[in-house]
N, C-alpha and C. Protein backbone atom coordinates (compact mmCIF):
# COMPACT_ATOMS: atom_id res chain seq x y z
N UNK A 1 0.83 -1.20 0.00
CA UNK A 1 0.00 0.00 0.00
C UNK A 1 0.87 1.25 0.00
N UNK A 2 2.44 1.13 0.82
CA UNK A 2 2.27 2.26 0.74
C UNK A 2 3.21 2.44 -0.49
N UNK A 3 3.79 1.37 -0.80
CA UNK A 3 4.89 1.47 -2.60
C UNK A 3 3.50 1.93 -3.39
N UNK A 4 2.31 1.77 -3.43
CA UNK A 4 1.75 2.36 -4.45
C UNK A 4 1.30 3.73 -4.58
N UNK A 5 1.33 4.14 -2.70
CA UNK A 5 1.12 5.47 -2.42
C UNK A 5 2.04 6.71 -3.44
N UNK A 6 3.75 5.95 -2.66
CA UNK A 6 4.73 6.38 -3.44
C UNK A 6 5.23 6.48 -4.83
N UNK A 7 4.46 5.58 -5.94
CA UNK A 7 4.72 5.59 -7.08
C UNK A 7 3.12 6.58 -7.48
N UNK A 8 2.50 6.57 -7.11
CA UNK A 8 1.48 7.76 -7.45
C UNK A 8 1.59 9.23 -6.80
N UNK A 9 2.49 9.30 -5.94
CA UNK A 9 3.09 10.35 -5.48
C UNK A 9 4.03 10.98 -6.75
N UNK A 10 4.92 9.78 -7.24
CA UNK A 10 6.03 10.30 -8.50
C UNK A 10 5.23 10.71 -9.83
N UNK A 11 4.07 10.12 -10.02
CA UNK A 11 3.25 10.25 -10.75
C UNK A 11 2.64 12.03 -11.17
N UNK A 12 2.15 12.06 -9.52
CA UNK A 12 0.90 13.11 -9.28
C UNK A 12 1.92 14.36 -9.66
N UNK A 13 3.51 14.23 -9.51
CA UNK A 13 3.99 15.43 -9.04
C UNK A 13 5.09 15.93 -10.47
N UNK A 14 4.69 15.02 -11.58
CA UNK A 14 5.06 14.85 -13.13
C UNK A 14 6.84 14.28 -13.05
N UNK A 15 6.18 13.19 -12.51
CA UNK A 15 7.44 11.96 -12.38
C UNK A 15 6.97 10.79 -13.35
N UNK A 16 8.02 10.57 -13.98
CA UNK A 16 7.48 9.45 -14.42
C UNK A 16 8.10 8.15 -14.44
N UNK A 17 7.51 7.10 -13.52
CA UNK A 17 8.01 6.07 -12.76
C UNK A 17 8.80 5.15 -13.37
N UNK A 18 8.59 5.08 -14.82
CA UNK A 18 9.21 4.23 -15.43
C UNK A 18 10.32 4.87 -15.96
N UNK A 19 11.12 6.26 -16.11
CA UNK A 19 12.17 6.93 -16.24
C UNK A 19 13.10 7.23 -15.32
N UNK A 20 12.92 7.02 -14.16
CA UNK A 20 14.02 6.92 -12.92
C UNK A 20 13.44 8.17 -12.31
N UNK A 21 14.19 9.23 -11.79
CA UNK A 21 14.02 10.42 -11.47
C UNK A 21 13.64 11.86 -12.54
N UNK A 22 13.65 11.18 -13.50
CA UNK A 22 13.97 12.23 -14.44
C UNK A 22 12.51 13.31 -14.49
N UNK A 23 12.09 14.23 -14.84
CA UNK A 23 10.86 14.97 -14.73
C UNK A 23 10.42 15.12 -15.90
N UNK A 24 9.03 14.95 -16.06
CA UNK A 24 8.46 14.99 -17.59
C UNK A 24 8.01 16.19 -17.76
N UNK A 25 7.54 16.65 -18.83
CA UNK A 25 7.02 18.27 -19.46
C UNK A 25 5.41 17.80 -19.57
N UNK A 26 4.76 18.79 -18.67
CA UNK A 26 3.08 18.43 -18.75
C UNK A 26 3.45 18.04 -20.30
N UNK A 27 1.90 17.34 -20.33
CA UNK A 27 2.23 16.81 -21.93
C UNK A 27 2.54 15.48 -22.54
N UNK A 28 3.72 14.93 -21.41
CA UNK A 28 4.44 13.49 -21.98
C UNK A 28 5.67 13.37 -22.44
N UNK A 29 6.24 15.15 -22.89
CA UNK A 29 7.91 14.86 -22.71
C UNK A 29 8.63 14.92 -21.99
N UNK A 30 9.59 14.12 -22.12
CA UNK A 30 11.04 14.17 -20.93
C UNK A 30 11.83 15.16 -21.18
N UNK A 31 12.88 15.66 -20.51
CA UNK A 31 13.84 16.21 -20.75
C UNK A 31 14.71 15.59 -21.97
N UNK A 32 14.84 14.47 -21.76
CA UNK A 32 15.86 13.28 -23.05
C UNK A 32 14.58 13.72 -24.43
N UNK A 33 13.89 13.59 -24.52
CA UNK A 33 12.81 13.95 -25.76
C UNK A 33 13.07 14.88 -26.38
N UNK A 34 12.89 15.92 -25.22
CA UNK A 34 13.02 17.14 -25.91
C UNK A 34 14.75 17.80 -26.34
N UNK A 35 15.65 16.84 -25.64
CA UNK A 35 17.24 17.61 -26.66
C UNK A 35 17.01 16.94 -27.71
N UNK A 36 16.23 15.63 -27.91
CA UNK A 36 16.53 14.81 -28.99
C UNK A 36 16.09 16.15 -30.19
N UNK A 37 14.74 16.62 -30.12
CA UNK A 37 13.79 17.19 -30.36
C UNK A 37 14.99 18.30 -31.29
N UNK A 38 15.37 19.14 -30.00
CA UNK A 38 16.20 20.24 -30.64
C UNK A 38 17.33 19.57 -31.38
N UNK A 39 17.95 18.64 -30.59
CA UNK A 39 19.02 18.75 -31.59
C UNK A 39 18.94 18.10 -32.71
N UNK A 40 17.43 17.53 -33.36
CA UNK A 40 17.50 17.44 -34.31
C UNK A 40 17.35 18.48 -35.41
N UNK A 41 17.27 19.63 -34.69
CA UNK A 41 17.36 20.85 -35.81
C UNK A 41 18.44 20.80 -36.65
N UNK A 42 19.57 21.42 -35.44
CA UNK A 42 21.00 21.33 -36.49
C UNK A 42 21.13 20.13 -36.99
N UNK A 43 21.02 19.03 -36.52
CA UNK A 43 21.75 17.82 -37.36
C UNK A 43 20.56 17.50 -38.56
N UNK A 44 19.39 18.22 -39.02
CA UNK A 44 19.31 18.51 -40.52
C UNK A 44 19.54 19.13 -40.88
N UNK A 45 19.69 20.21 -40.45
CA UNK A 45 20.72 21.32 -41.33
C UNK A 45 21.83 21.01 -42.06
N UNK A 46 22.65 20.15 -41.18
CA UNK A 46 24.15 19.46 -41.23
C UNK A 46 23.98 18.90 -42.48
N UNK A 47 23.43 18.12 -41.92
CA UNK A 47 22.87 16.68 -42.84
C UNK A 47 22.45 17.30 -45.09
N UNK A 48 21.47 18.11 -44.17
CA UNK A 48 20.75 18.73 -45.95
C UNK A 48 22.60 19.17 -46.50
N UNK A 49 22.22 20.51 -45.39
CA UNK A 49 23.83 21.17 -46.36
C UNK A 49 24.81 20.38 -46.65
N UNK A 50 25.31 19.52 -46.16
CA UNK A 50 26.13 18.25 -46.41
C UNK A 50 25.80 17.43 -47.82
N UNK A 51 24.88 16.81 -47.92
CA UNK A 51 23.97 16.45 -48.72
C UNK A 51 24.56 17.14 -50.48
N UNK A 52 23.80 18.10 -49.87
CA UNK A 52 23.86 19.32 -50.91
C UNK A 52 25.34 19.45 -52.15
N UNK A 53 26.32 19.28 -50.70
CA UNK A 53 27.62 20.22 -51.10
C UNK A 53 28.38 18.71 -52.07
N UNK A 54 28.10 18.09 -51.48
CA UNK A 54 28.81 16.25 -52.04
C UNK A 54 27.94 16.08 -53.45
N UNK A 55 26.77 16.15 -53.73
CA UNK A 55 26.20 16.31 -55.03
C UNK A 55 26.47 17.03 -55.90
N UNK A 56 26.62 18.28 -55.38
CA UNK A 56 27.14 19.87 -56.37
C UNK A 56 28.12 20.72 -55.52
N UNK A 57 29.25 20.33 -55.37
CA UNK A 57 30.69 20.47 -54.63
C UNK A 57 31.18 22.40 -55.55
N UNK A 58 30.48 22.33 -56.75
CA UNK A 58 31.09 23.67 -56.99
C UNK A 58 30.94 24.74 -56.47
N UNK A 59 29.83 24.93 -56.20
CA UNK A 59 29.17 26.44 -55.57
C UNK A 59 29.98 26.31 -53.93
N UNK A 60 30.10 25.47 -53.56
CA UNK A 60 30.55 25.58 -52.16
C UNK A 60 32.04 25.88 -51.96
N UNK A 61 32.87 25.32 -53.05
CA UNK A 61 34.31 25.58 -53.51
C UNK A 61 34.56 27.12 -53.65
N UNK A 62 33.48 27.84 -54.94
CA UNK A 62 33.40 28.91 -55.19
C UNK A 62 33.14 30.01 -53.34
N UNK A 63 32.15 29.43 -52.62
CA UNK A 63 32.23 30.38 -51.32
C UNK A 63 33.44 30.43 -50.29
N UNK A 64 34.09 28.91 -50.24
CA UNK A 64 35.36 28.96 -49.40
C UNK A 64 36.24 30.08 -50.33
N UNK A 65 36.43 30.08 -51.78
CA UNK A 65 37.17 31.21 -51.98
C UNK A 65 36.75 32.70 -51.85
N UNK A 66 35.98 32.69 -52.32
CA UNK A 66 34.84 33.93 -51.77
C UNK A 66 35.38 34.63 -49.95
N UNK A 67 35.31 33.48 -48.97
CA UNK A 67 35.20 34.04 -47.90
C UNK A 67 36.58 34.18 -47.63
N UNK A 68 37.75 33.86 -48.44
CA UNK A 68 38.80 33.75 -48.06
C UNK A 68 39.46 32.62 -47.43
N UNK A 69 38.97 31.34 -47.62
CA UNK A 69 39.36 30.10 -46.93
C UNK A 69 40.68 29.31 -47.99
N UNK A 70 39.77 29.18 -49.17
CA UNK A 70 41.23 29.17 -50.38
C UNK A 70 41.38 29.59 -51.08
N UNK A 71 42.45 29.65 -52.11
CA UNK A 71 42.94 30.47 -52.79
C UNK A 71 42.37 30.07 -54.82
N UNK A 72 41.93 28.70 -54.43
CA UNK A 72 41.75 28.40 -55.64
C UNK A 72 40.52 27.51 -55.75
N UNK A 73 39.50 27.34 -56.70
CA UNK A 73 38.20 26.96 -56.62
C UNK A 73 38.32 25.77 -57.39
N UNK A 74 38.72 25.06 -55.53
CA UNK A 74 38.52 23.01 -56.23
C UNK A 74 37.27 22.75 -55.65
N UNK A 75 36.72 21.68 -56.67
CA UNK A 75 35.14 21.27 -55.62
C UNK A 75 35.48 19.99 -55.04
N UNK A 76 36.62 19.36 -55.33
CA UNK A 76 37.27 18.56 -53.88
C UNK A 76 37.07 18.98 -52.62
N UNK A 77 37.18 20.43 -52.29
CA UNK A 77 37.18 21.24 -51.40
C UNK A 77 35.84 20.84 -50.89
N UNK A 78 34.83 21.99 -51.69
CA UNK A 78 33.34 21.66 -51.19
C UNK A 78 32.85 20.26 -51.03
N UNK A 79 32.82 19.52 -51.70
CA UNK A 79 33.09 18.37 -51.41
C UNK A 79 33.45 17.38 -50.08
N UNK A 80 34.53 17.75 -49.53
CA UNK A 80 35.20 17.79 -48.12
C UNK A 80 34.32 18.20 -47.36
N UNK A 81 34.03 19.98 -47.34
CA UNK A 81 32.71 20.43 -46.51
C UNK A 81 31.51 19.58 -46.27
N UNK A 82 31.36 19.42 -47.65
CA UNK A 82 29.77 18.44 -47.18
C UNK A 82 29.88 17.58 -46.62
N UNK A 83 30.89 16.61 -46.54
CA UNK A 83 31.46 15.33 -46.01
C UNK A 83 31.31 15.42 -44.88
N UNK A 84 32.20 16.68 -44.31
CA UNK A 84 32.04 16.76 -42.81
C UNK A 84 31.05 17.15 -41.95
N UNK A 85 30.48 18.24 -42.89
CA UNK A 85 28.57 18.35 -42.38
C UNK A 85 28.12 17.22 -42.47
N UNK A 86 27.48 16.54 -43.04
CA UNK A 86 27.03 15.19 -43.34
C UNK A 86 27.27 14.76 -42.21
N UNK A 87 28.36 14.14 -41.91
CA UNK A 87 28.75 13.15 -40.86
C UNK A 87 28.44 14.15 -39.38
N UNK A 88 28.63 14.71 -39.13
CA UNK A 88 28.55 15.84 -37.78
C UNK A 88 27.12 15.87 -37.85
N UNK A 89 25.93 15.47 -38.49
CA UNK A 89 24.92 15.49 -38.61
C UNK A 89 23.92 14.49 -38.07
N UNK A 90 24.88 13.54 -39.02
CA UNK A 90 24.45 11.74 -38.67
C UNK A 90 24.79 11.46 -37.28
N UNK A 91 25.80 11.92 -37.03
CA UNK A 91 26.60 11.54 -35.77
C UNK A 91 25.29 12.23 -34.19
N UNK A 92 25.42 13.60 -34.95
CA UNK A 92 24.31 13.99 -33.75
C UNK A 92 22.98 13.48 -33.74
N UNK A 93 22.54 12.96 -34.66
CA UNK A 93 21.18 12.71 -35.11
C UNK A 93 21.44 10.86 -34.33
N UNK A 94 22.60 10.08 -34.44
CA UNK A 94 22.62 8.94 -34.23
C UNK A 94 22.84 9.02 -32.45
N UNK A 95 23.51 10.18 -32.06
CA UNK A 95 23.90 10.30 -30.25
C UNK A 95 23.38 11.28 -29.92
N UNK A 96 22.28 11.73 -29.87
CA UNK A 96 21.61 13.16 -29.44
C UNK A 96 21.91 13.05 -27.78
N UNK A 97 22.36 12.30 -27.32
CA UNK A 97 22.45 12.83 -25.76
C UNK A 97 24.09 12.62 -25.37
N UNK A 98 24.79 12.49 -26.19
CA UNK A 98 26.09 12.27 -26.25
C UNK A 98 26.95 13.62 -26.34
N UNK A 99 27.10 13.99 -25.18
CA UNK A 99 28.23 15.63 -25.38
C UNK A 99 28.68 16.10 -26.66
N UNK A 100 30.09 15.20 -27.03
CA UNK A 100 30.49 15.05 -28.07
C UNK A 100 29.82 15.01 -29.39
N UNK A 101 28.65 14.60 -29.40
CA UNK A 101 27.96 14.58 -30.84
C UNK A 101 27.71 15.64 -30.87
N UNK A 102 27.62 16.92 -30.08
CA UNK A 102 27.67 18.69 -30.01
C UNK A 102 28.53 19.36 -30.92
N UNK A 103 29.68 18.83 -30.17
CA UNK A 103 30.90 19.53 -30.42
C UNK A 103 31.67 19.92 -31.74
N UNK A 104 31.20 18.81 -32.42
CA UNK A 104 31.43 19.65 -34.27
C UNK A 104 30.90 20.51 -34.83
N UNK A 105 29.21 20.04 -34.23
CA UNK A 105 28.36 20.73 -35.02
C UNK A 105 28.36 21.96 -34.71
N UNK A 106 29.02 22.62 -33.20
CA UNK A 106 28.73 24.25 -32.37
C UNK A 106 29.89 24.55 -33.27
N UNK A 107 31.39 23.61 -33.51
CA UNK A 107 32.01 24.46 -34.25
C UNK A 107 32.30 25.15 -35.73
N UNK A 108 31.48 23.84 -36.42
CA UNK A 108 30.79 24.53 -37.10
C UNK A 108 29.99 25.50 -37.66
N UNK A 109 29.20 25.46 -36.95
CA UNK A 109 28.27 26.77 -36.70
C UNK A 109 28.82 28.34 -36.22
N UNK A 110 29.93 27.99 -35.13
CA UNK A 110 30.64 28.56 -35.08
C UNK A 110 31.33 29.67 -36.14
N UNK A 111 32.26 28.53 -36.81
CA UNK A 111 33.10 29.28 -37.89
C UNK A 111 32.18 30.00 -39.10
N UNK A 112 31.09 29.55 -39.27
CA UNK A 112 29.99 30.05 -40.39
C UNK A 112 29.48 31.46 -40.08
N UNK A 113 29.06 31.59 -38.03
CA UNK A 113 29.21 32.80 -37.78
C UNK A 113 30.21 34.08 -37.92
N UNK A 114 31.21 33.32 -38.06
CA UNK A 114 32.81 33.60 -38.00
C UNK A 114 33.07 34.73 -39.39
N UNK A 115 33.04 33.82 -39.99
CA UNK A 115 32.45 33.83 -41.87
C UNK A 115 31.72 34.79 -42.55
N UNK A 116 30.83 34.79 -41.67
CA UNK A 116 29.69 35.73 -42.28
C UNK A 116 29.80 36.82 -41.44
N UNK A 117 30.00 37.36 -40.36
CA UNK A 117 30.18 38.40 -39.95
C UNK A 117 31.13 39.18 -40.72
N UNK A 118 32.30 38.45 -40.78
CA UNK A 118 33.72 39.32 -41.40
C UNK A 118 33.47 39.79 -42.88
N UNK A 119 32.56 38.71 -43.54
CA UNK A 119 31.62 38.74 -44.73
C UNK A 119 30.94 40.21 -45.07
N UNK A 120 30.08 40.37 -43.65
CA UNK A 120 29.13 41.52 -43.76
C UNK A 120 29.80 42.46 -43.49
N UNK A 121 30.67 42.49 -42.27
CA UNK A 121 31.38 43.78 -42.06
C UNK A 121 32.29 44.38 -43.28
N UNK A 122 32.92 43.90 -44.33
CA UNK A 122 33.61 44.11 -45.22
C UNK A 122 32.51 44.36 -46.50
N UNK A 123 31.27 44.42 -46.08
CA UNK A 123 30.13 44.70 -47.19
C UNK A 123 30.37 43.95 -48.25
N UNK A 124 30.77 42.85 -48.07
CA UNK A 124 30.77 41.79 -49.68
C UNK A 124 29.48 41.02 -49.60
N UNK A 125 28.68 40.33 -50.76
CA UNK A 125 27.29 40.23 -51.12
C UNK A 125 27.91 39.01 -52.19
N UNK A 126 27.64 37.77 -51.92
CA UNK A 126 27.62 36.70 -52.24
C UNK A 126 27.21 35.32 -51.82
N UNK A 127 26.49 34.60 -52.85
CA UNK A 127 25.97 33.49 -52.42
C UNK A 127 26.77 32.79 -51.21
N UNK A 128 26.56 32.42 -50.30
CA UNK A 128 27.26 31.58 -49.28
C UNK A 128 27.05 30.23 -49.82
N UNK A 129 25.76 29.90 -50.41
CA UNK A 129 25.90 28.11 -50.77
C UNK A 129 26.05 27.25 -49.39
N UNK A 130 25.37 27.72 -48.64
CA UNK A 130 25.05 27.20 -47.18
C UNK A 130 24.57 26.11 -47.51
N UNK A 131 23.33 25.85 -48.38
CA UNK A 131 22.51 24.81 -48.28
C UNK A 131 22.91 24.35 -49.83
N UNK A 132 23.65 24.56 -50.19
CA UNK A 132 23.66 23.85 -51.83
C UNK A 132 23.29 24.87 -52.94
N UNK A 133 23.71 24.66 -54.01
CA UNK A 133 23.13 25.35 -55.42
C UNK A 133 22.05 26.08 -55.27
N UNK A 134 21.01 25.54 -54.91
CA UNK A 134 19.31 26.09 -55.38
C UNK A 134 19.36 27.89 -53.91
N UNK A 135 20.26 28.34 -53.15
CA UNK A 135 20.54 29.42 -51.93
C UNK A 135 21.31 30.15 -53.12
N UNK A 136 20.53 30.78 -53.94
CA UNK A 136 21.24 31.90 -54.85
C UNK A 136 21.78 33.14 -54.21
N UNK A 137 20.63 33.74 -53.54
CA UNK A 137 20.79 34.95 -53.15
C UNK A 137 22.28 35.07 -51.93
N UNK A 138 22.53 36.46 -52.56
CA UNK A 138 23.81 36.48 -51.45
C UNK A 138 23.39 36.85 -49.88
N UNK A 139 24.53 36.66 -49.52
CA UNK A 139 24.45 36.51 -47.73
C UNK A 139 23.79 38.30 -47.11
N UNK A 140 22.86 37.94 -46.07
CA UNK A 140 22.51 39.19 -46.09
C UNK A 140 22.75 38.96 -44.07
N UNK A 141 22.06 39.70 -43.30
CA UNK A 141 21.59 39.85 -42.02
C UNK A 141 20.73 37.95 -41.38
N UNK A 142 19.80 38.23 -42.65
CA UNK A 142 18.89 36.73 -42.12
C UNK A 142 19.85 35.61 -42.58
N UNK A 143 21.10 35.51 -43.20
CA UNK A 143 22.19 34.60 -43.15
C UNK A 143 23.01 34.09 -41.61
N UNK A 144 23.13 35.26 -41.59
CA UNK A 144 24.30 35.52 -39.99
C UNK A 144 23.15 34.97 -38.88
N UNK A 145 21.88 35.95 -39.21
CA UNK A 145 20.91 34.95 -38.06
C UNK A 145 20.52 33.44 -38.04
N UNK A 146 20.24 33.20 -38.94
CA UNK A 146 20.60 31.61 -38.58
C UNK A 146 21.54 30.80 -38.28
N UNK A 147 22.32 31.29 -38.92
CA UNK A 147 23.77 30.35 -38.67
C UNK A 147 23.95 30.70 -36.80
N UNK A 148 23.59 31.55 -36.86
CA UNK A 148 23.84 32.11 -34.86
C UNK A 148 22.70 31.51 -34.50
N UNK A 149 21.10 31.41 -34.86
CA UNK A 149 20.22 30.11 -33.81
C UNK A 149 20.63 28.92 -34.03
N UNK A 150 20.89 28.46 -34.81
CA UNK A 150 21.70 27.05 -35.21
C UNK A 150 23.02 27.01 -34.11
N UNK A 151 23.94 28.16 -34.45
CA UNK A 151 24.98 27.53 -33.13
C UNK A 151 24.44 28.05 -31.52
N UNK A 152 23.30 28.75 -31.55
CA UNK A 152 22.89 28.23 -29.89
C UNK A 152 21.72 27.18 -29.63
N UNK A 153 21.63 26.50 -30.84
CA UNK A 153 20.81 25.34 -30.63
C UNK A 153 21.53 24.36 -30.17
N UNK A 154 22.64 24.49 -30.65
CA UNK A 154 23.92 23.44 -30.16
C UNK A 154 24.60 23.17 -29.42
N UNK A 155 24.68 25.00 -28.91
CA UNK A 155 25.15 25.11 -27.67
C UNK A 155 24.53 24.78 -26.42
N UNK A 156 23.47 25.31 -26.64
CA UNK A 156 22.27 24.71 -25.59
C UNK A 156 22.02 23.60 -25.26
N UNK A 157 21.68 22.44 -26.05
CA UNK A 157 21.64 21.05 -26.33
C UNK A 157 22.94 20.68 -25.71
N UNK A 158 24.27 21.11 -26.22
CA UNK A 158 25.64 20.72 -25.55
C UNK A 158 25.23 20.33 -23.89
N UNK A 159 24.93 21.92 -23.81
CA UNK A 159 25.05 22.62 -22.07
C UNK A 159 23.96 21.77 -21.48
N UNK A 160 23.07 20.78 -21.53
CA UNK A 160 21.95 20.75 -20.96
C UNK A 160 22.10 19.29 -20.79
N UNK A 161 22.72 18.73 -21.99
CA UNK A 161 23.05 17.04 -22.06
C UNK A 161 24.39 17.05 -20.98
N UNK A 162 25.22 17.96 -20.99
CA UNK A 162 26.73 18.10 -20.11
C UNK A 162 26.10 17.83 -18.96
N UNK A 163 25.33 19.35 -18.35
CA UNK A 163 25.12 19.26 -17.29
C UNK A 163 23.87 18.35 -16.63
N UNK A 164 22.92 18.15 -17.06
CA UNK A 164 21.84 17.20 -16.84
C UNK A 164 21.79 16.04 -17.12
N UNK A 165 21.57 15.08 -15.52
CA UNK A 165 21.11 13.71 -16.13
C UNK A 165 20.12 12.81 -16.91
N UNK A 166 20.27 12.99 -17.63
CA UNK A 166 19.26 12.72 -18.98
C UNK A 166 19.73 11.17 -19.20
N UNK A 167 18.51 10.39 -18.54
CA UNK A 167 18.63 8.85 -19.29
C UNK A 167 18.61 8.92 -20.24
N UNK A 168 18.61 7.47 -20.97
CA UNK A 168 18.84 7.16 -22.58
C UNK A 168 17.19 7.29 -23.07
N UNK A 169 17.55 6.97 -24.68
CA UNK A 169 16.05 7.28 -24.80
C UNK A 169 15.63 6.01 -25.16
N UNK A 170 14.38 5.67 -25.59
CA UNK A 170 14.12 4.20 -25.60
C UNK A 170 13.89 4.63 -27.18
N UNK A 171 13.94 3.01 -27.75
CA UNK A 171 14.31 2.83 -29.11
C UNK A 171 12.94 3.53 -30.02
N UNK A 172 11.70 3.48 -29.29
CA UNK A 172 10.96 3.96 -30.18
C UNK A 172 10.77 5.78 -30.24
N UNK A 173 11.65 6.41 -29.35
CA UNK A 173 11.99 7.45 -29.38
C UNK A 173 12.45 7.98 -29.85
N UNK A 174 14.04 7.51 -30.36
CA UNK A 174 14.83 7.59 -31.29
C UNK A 174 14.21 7.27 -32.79
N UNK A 175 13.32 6.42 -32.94
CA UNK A 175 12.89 5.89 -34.24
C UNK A 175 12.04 7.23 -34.23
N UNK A 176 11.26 7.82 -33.75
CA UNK A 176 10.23 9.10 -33.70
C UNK A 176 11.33 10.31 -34.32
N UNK A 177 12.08 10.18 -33.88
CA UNK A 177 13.34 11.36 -33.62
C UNK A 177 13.87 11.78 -34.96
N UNK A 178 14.01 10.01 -35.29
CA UNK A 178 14.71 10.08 -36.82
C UNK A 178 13.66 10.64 -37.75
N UNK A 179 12.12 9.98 -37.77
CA UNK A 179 11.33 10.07 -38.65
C UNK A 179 10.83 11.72 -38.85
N UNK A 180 11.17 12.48 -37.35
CA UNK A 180 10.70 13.61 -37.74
C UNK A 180 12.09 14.40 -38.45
N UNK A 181 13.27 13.97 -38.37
CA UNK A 181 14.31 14.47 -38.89
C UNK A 181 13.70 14.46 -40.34
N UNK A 182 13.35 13.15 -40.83
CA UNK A 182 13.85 12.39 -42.43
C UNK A 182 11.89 13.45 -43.19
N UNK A 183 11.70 13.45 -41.70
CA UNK A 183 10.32 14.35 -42.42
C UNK A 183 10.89 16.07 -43.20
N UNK A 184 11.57 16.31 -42.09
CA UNK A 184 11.91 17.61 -42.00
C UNK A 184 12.87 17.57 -43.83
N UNK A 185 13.90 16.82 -43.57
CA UNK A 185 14.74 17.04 -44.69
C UNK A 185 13.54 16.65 -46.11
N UNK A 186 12.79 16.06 -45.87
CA UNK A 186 11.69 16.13 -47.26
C UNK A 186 11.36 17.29 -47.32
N UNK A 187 10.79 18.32 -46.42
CA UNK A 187 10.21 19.25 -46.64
C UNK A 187 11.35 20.53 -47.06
N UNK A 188 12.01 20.26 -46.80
CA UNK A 188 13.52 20.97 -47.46
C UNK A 188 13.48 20.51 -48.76
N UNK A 189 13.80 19.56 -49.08
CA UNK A 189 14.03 19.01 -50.65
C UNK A 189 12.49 19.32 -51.21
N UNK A 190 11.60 19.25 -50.99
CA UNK A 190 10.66 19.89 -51.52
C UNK A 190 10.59 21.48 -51.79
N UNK A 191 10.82 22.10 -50.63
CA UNK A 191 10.80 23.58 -51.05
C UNK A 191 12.21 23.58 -51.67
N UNK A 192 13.18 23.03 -51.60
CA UNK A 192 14.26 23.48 -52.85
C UNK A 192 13.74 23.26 -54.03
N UNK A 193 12.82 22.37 -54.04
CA UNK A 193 12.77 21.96 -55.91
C UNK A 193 11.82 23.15 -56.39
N UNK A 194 10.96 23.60 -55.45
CA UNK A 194 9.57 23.86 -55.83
C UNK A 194 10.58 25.62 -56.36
N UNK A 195 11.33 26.09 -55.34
CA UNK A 195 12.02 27.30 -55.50
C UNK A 195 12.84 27.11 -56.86
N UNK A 196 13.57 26.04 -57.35
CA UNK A 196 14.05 25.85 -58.74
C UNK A 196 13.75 25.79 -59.80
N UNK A 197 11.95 25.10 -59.57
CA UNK A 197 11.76 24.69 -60.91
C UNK A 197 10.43 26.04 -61.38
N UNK A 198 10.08 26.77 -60.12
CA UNK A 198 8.93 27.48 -59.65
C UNK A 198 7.64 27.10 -60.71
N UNK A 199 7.28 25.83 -59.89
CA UNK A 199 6.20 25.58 -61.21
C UNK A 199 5.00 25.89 -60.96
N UNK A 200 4.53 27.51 -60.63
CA UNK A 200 3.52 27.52 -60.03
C UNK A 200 3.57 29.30 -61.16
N UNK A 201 4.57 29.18 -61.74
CA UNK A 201 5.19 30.48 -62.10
C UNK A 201 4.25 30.00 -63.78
N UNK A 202 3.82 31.81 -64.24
CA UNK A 202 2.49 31.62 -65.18
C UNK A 202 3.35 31.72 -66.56
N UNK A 203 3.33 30.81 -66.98
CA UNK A 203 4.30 30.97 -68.89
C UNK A 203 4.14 31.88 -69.70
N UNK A 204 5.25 32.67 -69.70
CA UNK A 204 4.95 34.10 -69.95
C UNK A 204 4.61 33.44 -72.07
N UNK A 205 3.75 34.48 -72.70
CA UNK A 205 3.58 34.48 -73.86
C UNK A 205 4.44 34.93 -74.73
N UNK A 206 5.20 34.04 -76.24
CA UNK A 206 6.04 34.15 -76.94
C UNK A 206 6.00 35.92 -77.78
């Protein structure tokens, strides 16, 4: 009687008995849910722009010279980039509660802030190729801002998995986690195509 008192006590007070100590979010999420949650932001970002740069390696070659990274426009280069987005992506997307699966992606994000500031302050106006070919327009203000919520999504997520004990997540969590990732990157590849091919655009007369 009274173990049941006590497990409806953990209950009543948004415990949830079958997670150890950990505290749930009215609602039904955990703390572990919800980094999964965020940090699956950046690691599609990673992932798309990665994606992106390994398919069509030129435009991204062309911005490392652009920003001053090299001197000469190989898409080996971009290429490389995407590689390592990609993987810093997968990696966070595969260990979302794993410190380390942070740590590329903040510096990443990082150096892009890095990039684009020195970018703007020097008033130069060129495609960044953040996300691949179809990101024509050059880098403006709403460039620098994302790349900066993206690296305190990471940072945050870092700081919260570091310092908080966050059990593991259970497998159908992770399977949720992924599916809303693999949702998200459709809806990206959709609005890239739809922005490329604009087929909604009225055929102008000969």
């Amino acid at each position: 009687m009274a173990d049941a008192c006590r497990t409806s006590t953990r209950v009543g007070d948004g415990r949830d008995p079958t997670r150890g100590s950990e505290p749930s979010v009215r609602g039904g999420l955990s703390g572990s849910e919800i980094v999964a949650l965020l940090g699956g932001v950046p690691a599609a970002a990673l992932v798309w722009a990665g994606e992106q740069k390994l398919r069509r390696p030129f435009p991204a070659s062309v911005a490392l010279v652009r920003f001053g990274v090299l001197e000469r426009v190989r898409p080996a280069s971009g290429r490389a980039a995407g590689f390592v987005e990609a993987g810093a992506g997968l990696s966070l997307l595969a260990f979302p509660l794993t410190p380390w699966a942070y740590v590329v992606p903040a510096l990443l994000f990082a150096v892009f802030v890095f990039w684009l500031s020195r970018a703007l302050l020097r008033h130069e106006r060129f495609s960044c190729a953040c996300f691949g070919s179809h990101e024509q327009r050059p880098i403006s203000v709403w460039t620098l801002t994302r790349a900066i919520a993206l690296l305190a999504l990471s940072v945050g997520s870092l700081s919260w998995v570091a310092l908080a004990k966050t059990p593991g997540l259970s497998a159908m969590t992770q399977i949720d986690a992924i599916a809303a990732v693999a949702a998200l990157l459709a809806l990206l590849y959709l609005l890239s195509t739809i922005s490329a091919t604009n087929p909604f655009q009225e055929a102008k007369s000969p």
